[in-house]
C-alpha atoms as a PDB file:
ATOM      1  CA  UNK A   1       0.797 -27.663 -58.358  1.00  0.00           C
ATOM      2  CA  UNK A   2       1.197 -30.474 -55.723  1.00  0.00           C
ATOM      3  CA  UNK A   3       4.486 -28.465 -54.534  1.00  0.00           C
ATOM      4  CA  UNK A   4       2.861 -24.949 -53.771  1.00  0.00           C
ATOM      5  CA  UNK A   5      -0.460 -27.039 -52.243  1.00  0.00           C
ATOM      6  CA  UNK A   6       2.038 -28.574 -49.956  1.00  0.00           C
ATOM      7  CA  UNK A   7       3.763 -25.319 -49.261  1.00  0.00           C
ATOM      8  CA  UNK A   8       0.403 -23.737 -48.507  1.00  0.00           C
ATOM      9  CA  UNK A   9      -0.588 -26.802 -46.143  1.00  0.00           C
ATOM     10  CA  UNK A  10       2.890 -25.783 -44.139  1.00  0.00           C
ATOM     11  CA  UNK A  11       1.750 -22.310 -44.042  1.00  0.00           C
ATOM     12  CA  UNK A  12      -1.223 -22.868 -42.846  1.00  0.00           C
ATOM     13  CA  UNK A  13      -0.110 -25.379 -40.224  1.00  0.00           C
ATOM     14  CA  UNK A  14       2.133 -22.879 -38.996  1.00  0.00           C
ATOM     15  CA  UNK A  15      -0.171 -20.094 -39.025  1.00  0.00           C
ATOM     16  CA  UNK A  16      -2.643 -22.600 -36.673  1.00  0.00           C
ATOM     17  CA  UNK A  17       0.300 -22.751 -34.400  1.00  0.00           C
ATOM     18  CA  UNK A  18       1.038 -19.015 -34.330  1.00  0.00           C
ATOM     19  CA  UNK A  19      -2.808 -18.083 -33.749  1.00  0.00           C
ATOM     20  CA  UNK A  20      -2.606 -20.762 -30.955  1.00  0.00           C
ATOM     21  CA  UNK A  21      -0.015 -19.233 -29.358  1.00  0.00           C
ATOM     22  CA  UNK A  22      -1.592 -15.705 -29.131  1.00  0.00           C
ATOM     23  CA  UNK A  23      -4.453 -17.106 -27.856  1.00  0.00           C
ATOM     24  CA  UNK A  24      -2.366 -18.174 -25.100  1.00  0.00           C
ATOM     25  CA  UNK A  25      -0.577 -15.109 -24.769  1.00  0.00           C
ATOM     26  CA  UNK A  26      -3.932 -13.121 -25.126  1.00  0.00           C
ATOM     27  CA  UNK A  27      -5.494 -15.447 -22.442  1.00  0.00           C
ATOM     28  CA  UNK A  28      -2.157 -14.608 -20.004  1.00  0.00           C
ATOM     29  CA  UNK A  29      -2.404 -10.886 -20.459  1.00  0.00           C
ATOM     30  CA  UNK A  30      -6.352 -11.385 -19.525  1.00  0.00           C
ATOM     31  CA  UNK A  31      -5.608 -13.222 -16.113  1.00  0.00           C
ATOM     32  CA  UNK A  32      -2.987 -10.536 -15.581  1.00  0.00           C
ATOM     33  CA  UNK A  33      -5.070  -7.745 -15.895  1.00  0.00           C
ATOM     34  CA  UNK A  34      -7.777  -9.574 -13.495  1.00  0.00           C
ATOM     35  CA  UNK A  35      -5.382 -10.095 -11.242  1.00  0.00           C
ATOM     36  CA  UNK A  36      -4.461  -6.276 -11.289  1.00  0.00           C
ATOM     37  CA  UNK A  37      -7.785  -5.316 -11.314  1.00  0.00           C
ATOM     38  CA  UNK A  38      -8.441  -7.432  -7.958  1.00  0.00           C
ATOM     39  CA  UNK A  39      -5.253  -6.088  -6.056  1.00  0.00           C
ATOM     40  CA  UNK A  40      -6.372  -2.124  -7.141  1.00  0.00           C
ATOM     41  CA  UNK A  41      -9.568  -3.192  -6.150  1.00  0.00           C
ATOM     42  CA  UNK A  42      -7.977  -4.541  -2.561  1.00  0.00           C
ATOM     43  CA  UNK A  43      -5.818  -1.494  -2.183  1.00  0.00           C
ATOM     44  CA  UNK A  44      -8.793   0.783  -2.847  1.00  0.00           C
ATOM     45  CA  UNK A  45     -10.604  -0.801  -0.121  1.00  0.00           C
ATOM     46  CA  UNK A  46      -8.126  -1.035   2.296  1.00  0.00           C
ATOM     47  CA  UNK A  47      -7.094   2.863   1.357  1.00  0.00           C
ATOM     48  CA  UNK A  48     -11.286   3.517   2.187  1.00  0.00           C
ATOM     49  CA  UNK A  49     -10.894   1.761   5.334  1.00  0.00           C
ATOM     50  CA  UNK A  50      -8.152   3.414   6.870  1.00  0.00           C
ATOM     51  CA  UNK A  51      -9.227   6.653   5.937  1.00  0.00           C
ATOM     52  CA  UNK A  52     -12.646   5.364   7.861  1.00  0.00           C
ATOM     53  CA  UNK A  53     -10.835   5.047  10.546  1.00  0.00           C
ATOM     54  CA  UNK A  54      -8.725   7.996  10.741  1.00  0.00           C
ATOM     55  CA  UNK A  55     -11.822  10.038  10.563  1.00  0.00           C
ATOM     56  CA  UNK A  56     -13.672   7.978  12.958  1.00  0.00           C
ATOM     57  CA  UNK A  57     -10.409   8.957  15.401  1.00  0.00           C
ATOM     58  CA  UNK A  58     -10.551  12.196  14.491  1.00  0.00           C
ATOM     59  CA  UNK A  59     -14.050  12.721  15.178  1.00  0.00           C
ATOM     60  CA  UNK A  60     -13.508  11.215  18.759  1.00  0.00           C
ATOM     61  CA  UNK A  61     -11.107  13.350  19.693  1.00  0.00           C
ATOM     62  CA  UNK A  62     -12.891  16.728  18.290  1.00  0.00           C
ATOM     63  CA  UNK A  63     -15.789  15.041  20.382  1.00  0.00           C
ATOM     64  CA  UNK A  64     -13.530  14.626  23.742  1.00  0.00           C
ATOM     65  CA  UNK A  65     -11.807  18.063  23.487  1.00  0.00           C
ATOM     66  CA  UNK A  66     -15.502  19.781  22.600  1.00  0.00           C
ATOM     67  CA  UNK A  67     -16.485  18.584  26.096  1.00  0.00           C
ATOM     68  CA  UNK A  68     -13.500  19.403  27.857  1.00  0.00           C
ATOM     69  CA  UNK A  69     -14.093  22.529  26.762  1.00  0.00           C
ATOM     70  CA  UNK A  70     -17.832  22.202  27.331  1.00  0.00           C
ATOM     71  CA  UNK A  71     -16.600  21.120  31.181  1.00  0.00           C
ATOM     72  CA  UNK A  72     -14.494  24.195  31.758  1.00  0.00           C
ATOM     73  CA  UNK A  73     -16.731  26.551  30.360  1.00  0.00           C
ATOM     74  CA  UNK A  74     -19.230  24.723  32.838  1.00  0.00           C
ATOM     75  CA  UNK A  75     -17.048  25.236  35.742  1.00  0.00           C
ATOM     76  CA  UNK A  76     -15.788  28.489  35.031  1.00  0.00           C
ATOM     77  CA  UNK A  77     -19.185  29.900  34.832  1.00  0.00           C
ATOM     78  CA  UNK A  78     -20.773  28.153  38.188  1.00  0.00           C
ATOM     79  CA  UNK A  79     -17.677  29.715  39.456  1.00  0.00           C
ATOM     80  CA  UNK A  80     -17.898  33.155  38.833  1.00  0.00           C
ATOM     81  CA  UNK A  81     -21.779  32.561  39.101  1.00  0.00           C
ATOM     82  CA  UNK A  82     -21.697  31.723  42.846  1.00  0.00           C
ATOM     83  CA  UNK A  83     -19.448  34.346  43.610  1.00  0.00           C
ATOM     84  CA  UNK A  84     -20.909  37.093  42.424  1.00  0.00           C
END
């Protein structure tokens, strides 16, 4: 009886250590998938940004070549206005 309390003292020591250890492995896993959530996070933001700033470009140069255009059509019609 003394034997198989002994054995199941061992067990249970051992099983102690095994739980402690996937705590630690379950606590590694947990800082590694806040650590990916934080760079997705980063690369989402700087993905946003640039694409802010692409469209902010774009929209200037729509902008500059409307009044270009704007400018011409200006000058072409006070043009043929004062000649005719």
């Amino acid at each position: 009886m003394e034997e198989r309390m002994a054995k199941l003292e061992v067990a249970i020591y051992e099983m102690r250590e095994m739980i402690g250890e996937v705590k630690g492995i379950v606590s590694e896993l947990s800082k590694r998938v806040d650590d990916l959530g934080d760079n997705v996070s980063k690369r989402v933001d700087d993905l946003r940004s640039d694409t802010d700033h692409k469209f902010s470009l774009v929209l200037w140069e729509v902008t500059i070549w409307f009044m270009i255009l704007m400018l011409v059509v200006s000058i072409w019609s006070y043009l043929i206005l004062n000649i005719v």
